[in-house]
C-alpha atoms as a PDB file:
ATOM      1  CA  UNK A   1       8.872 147.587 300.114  1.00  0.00           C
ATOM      2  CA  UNK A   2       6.459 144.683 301.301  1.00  0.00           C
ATOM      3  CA  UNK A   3       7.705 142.344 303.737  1.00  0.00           C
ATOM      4  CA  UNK A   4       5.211 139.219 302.481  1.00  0.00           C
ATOM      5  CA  UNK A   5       4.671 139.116 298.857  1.00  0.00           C
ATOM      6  CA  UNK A   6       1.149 139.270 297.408  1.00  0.00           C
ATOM      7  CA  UNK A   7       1.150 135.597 296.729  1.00  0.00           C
ATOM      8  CA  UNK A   8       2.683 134.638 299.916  1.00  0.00           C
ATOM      9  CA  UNK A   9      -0.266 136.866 301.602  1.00  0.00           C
ATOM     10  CA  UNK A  10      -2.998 135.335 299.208  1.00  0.00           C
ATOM     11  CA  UNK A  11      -1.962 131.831 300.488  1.00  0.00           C
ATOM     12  CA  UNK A  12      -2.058 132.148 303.920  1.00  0.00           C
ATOM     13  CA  UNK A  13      -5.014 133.439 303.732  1.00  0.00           C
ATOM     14  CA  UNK A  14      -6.256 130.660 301.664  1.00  0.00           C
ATOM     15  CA  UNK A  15      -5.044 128.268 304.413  1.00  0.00           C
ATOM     16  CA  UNK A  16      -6.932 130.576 307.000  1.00  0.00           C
ATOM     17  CA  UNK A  17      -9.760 130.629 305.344  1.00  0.00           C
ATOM     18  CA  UNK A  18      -9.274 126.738 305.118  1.00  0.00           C
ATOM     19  CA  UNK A  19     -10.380 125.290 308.958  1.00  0.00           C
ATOM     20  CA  UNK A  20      -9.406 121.556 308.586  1.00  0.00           C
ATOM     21  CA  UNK A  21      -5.859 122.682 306.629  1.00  0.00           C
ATOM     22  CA  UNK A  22      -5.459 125.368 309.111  1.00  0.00           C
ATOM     23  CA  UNK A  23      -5.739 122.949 312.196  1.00  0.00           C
ATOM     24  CA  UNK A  24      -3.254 120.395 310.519  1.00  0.00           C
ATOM     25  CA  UNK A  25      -0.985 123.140 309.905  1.00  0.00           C
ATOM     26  CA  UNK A  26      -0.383 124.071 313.607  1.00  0.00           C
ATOM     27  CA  UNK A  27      -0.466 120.944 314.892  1.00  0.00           C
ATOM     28  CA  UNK A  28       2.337 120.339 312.290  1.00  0.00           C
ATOM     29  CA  UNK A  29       4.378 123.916 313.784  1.00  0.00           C
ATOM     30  CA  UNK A  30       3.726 122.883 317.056  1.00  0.00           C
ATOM     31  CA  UNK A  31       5.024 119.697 316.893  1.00  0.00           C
ATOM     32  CA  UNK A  32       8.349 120.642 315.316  1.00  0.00           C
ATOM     33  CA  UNK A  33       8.489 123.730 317.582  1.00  0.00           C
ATOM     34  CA  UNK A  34       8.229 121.088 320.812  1.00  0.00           C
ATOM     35  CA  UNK A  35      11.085 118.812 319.123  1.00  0.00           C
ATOM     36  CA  UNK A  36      13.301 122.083 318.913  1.00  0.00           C
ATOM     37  CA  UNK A  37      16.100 121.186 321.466  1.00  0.00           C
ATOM     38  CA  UNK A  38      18.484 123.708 320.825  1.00  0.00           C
ATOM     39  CA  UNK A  39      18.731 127.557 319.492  1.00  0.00           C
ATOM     40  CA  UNK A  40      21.824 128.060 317.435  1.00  0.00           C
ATOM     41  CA  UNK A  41      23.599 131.816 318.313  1.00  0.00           C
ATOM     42  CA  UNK A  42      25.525 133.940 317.212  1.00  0.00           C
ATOM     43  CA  UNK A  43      29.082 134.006 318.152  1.00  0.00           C
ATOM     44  CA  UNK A  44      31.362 137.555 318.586  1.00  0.00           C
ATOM     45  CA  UNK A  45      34.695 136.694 316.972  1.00  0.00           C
ATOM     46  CA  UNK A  46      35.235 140.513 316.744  1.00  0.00           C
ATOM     47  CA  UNK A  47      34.459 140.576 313.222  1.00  0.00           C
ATOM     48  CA  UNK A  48      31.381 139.683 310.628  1.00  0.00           C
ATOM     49  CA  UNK A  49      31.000 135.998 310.553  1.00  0.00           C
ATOM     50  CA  UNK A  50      28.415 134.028 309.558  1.00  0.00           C
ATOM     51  CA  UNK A  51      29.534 131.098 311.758  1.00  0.00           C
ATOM     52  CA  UNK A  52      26.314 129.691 314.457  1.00  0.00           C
ATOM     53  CA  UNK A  53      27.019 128.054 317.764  1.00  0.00           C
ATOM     54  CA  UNK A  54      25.821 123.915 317.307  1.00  0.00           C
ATOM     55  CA  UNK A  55      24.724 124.917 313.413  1.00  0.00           C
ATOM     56  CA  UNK A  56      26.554 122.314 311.233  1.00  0.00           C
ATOM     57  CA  UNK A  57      29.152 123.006 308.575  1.00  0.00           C
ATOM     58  CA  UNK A  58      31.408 121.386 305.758  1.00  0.00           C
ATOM     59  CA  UNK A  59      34.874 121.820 305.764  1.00  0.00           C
ATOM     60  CA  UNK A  60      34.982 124.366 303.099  1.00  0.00           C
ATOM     61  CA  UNK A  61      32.060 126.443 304.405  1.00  0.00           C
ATOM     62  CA  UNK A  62      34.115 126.951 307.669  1.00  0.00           C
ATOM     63  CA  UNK A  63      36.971 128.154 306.176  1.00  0.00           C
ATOM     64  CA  UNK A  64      35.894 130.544 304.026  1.00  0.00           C
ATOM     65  CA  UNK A  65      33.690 131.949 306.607  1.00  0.00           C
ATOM     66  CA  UNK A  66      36.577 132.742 308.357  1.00  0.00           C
ATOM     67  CA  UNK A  67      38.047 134.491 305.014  1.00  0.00           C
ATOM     68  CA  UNK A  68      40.471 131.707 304.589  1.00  0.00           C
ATOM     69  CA  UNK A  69      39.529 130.892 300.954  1.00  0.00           C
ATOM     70  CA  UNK A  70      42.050 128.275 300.519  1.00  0.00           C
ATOM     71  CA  UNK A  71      40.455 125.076 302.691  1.00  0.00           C
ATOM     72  CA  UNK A  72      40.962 122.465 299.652  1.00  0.00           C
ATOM     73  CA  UNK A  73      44.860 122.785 301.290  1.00  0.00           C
ATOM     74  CA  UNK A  74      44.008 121.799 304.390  1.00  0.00           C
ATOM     75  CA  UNK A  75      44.701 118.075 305.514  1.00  0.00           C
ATOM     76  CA  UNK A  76      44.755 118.420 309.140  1.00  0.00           C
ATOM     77  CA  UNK A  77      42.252 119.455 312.278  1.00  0.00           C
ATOM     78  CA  UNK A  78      44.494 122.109 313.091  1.00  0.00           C
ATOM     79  CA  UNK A  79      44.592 125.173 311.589  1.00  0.00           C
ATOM     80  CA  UNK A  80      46.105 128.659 312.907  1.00  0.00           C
ATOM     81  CA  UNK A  81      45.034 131.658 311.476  1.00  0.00           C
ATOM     82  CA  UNK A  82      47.100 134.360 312.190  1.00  0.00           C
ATOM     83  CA  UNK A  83      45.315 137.488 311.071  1.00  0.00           C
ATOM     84  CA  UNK A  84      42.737 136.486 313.101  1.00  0.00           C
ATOM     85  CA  UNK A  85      44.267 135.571 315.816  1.00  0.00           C
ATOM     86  CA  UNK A  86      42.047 132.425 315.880  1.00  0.00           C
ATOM     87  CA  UNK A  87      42.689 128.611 316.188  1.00  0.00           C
ATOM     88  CA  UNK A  88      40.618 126.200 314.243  1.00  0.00           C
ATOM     89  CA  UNK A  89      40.184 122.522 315.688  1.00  0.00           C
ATOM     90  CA  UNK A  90      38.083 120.301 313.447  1.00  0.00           C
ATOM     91  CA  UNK A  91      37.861 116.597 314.785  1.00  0.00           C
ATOM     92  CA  UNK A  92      36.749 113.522 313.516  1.00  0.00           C
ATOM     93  CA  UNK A  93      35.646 111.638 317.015  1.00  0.00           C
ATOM     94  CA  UNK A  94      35.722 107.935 315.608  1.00  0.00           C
ATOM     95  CA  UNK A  95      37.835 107.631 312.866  1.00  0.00           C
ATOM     96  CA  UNK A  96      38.859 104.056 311.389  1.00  0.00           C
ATOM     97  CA  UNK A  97      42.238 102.858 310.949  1.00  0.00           C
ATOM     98  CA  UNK A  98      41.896 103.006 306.812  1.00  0.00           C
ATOM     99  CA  UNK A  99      41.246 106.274 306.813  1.00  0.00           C
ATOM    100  CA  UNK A 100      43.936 107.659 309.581  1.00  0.00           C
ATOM    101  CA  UNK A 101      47.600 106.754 309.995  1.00  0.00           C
ATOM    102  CA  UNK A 102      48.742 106.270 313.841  1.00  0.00           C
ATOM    103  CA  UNK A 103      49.856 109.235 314.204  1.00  0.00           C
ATOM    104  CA  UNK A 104      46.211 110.919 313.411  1.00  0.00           C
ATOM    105  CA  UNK A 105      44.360 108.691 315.112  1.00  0.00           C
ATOM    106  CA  UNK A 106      43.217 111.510 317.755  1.00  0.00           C
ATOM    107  CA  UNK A 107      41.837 111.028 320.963  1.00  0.00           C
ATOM    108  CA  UNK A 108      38.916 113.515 321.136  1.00  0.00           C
ATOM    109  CA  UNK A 109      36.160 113.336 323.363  1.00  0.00           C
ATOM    110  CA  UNK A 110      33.487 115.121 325.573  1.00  0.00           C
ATOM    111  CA  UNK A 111      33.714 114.704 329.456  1.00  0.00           C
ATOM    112  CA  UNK A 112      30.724 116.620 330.231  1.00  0.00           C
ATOM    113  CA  UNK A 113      28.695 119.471 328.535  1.00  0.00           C
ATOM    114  CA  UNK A 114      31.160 122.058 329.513  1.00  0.00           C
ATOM    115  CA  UNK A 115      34.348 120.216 329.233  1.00  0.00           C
ATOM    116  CA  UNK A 116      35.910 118.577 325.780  1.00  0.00           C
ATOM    117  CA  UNK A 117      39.044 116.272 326.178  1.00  0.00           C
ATOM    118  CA  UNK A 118      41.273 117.362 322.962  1.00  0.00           C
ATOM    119  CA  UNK A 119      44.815 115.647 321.871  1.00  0.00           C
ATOM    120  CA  UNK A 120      47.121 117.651 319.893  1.00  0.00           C
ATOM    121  CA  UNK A 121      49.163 116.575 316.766  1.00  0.00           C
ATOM    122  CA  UNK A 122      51.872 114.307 317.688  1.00  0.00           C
ATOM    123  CA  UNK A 123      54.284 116.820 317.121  1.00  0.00           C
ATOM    124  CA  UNK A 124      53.447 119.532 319.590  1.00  0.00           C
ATOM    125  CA  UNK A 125      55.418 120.087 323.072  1.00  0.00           C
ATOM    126  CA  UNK A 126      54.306 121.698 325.368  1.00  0.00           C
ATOM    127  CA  UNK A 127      57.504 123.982 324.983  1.00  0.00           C
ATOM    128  CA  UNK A 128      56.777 124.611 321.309  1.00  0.00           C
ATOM    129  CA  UNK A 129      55.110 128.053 320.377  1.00  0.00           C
ATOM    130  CA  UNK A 130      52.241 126.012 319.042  1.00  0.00           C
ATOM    131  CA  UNK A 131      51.780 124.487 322.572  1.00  0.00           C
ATOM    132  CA  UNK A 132      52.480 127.297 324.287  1.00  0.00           C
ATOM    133  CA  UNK A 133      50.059 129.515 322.223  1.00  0.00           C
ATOM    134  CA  UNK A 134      47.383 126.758 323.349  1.00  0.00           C
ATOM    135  CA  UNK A 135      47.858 127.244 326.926  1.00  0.00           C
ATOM    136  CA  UNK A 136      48.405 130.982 327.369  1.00  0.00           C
ATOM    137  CA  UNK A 137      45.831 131.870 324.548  1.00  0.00           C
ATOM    138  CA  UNK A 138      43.707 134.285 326.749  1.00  0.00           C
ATOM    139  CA  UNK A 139      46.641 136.242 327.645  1.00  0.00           C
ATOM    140  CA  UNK A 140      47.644 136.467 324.070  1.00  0.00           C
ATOM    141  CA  UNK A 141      44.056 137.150 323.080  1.00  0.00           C
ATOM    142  CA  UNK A 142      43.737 134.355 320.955  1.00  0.00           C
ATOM    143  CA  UNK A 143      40.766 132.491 320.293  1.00  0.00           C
ATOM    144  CA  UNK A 144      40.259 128.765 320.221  1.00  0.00           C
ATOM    145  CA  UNK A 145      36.834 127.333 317.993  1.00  0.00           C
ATOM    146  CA  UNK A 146      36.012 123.740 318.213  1.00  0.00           C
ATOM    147  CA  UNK A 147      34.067 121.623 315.455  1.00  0.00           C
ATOM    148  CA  UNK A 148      33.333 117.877 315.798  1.00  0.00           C
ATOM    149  CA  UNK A 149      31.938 115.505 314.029  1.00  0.00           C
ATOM    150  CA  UNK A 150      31.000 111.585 314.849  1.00  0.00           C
ATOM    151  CA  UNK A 151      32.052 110.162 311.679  1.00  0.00           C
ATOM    152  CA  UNK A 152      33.640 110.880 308.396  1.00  0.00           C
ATOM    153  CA  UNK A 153      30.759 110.037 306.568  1.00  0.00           C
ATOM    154  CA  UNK A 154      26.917 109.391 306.537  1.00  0.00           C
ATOM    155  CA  UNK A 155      24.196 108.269 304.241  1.00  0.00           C
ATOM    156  CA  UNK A 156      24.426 111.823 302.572  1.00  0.00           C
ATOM    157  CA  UNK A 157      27.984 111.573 301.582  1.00  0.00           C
ATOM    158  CA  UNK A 158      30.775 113.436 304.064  1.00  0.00           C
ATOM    159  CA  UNK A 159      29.179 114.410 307.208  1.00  0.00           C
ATOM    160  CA  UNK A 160      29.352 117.814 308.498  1.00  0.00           C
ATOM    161  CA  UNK A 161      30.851 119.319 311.637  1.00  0.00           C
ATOM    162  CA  UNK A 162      29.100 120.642 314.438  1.00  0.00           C
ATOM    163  CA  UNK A 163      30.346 123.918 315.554  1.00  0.00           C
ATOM    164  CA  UNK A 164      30.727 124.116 319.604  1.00  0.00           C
ATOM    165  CA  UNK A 165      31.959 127.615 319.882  1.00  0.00           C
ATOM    166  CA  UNK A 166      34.939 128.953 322.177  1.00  0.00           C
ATOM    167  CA  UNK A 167      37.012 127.040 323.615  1.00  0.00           C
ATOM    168  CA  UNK A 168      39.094 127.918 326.615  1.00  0.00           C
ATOM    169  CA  UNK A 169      42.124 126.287 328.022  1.00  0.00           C
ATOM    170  CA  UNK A 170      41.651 124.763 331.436  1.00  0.00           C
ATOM    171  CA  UNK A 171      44.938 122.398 331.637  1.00  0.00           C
ATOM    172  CA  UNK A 172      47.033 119.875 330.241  1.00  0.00           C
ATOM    173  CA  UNK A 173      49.499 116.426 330.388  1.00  0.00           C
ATOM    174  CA  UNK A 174      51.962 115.044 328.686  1.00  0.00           C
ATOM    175  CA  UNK A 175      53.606 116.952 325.402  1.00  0.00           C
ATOM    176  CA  UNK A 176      54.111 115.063 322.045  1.00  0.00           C
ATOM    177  CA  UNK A 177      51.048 114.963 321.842  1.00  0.00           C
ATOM    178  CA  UNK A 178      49.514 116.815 324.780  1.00  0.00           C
ATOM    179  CA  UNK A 179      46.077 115.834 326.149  1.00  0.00           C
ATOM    180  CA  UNK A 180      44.216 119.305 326.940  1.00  0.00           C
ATOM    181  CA  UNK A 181      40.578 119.590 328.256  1.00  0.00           C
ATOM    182  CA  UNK A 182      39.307 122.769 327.213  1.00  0.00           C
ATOM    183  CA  UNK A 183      36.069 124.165 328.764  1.00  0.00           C
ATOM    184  CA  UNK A 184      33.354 125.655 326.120  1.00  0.00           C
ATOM    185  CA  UNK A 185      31.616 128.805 326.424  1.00  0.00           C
ATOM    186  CA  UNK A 186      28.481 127.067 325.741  1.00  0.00           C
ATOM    187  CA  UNK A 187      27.169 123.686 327.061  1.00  0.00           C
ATOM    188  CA  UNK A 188      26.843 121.056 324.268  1.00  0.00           C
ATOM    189  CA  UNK A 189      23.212 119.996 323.912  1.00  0.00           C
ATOM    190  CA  UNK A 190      21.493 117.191 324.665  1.00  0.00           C
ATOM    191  CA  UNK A 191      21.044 116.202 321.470  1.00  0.00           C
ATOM    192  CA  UNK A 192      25.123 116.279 320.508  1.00  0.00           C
ATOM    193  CA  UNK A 193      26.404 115.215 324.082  1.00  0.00           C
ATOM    194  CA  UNK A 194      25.917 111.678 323.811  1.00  0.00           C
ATOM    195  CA  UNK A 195      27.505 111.530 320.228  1.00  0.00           C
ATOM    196  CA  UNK A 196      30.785 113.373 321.538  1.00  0.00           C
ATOM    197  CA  UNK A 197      30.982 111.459 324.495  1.00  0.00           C
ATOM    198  CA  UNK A 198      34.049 108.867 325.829  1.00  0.00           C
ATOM    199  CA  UNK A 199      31.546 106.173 325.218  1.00  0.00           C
ATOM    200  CA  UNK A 200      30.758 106.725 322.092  1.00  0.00           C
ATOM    201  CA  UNK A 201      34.401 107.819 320.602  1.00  0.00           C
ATOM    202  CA  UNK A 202      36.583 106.025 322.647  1.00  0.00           C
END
């Protein structure tokens, strides 16, 4: 089985053959490939999933890439999965007052690269098995993924979320809701950090 296709093969070497097209051409992949500010990865959730580290996603294409092929339920940013033994945080970092009730108004927010300030629903103790699950989620080898998102929408219709990877706990105040700063496996990139940061969402 060929790897490049006979037409594929015929017009590169067309291009080759071309000197002026040729020269436009990689000047054209260079420049992208020196704008490239970030290499998505893969991401070992101990089982197949098609999910990238700071790739972007809808709602729905989370979800069922974590087998749950129900997300049209879903109305919150918090979702346990318990087969998986994963936690699924999806924030909105500025949301407007039309489209959240006080209670959902979140306060979500980057401190650093490493470090994302996350608020709970206004619900959750710190007592609660929820809460508690949160802060000792290493010990019971439970994951936590975090996806963010500026706004609801953009010129293309519902914005996506960006996918920041694992999240671990690092500590916590107050309960109802409680304010936890998590610290990520990976470092947000330059290109998100600015977008997820206090000035920006607070």
């Amino acid at each position: 089985m060929e790897l490049i296709s006979d037409s594929l093969k015929e017009g590169l070497v067309r291009i080759k053959s071309n000197p002026i097209m040729f020269e436009e051409l990689m000047e054209i992949l260079e420049y992208n490939y020196n704008r490239i500010d970030f290499i998505d990865e893969t991401i070992d959730l101990g089982f197949d999933c098609p999910l990238d580290v700071h790739c972007q996603y809808t709602r729905d294409q989370i979800f069922v890439a974590l087998d749950y092929m129900r997300p049209n339920v879903i109305r919150q940013g918090v979702m346990w999965l318990p087969e998986k033994k994963i936690d699924v945080f999806i924030n909105t970092l500025n949301k407007s007052e039309k489209d959240y009730s006080p209670t959902t108004m979140y306060n979500d927010y980057s401190i650093n690269e490493w470090m994302f300030h996350w608020q709970s629903q206004s619900t959750t103790s710190e007592e609660s098995p929820t809460g508690q699950r949160y802060i000792n989620h290493r010990q019971q080898g439970s994951k936590v993924l975090l996806f963010v998102r500026e706004f609801n929408t953009d010129i293309a219709g519902t914005s996506p979320f960006t996918f920041l990877g694992l999240a671990d706990y690092m500590y916590h105040d107050g309960s109802r809701p409680m304010n936890i700063t998590w610290k990520l496996e990976k470092p947000i990139p330059a290109r998100f950090i600015k977008k997820t940061s206090k000035l920006v969402a607070g």
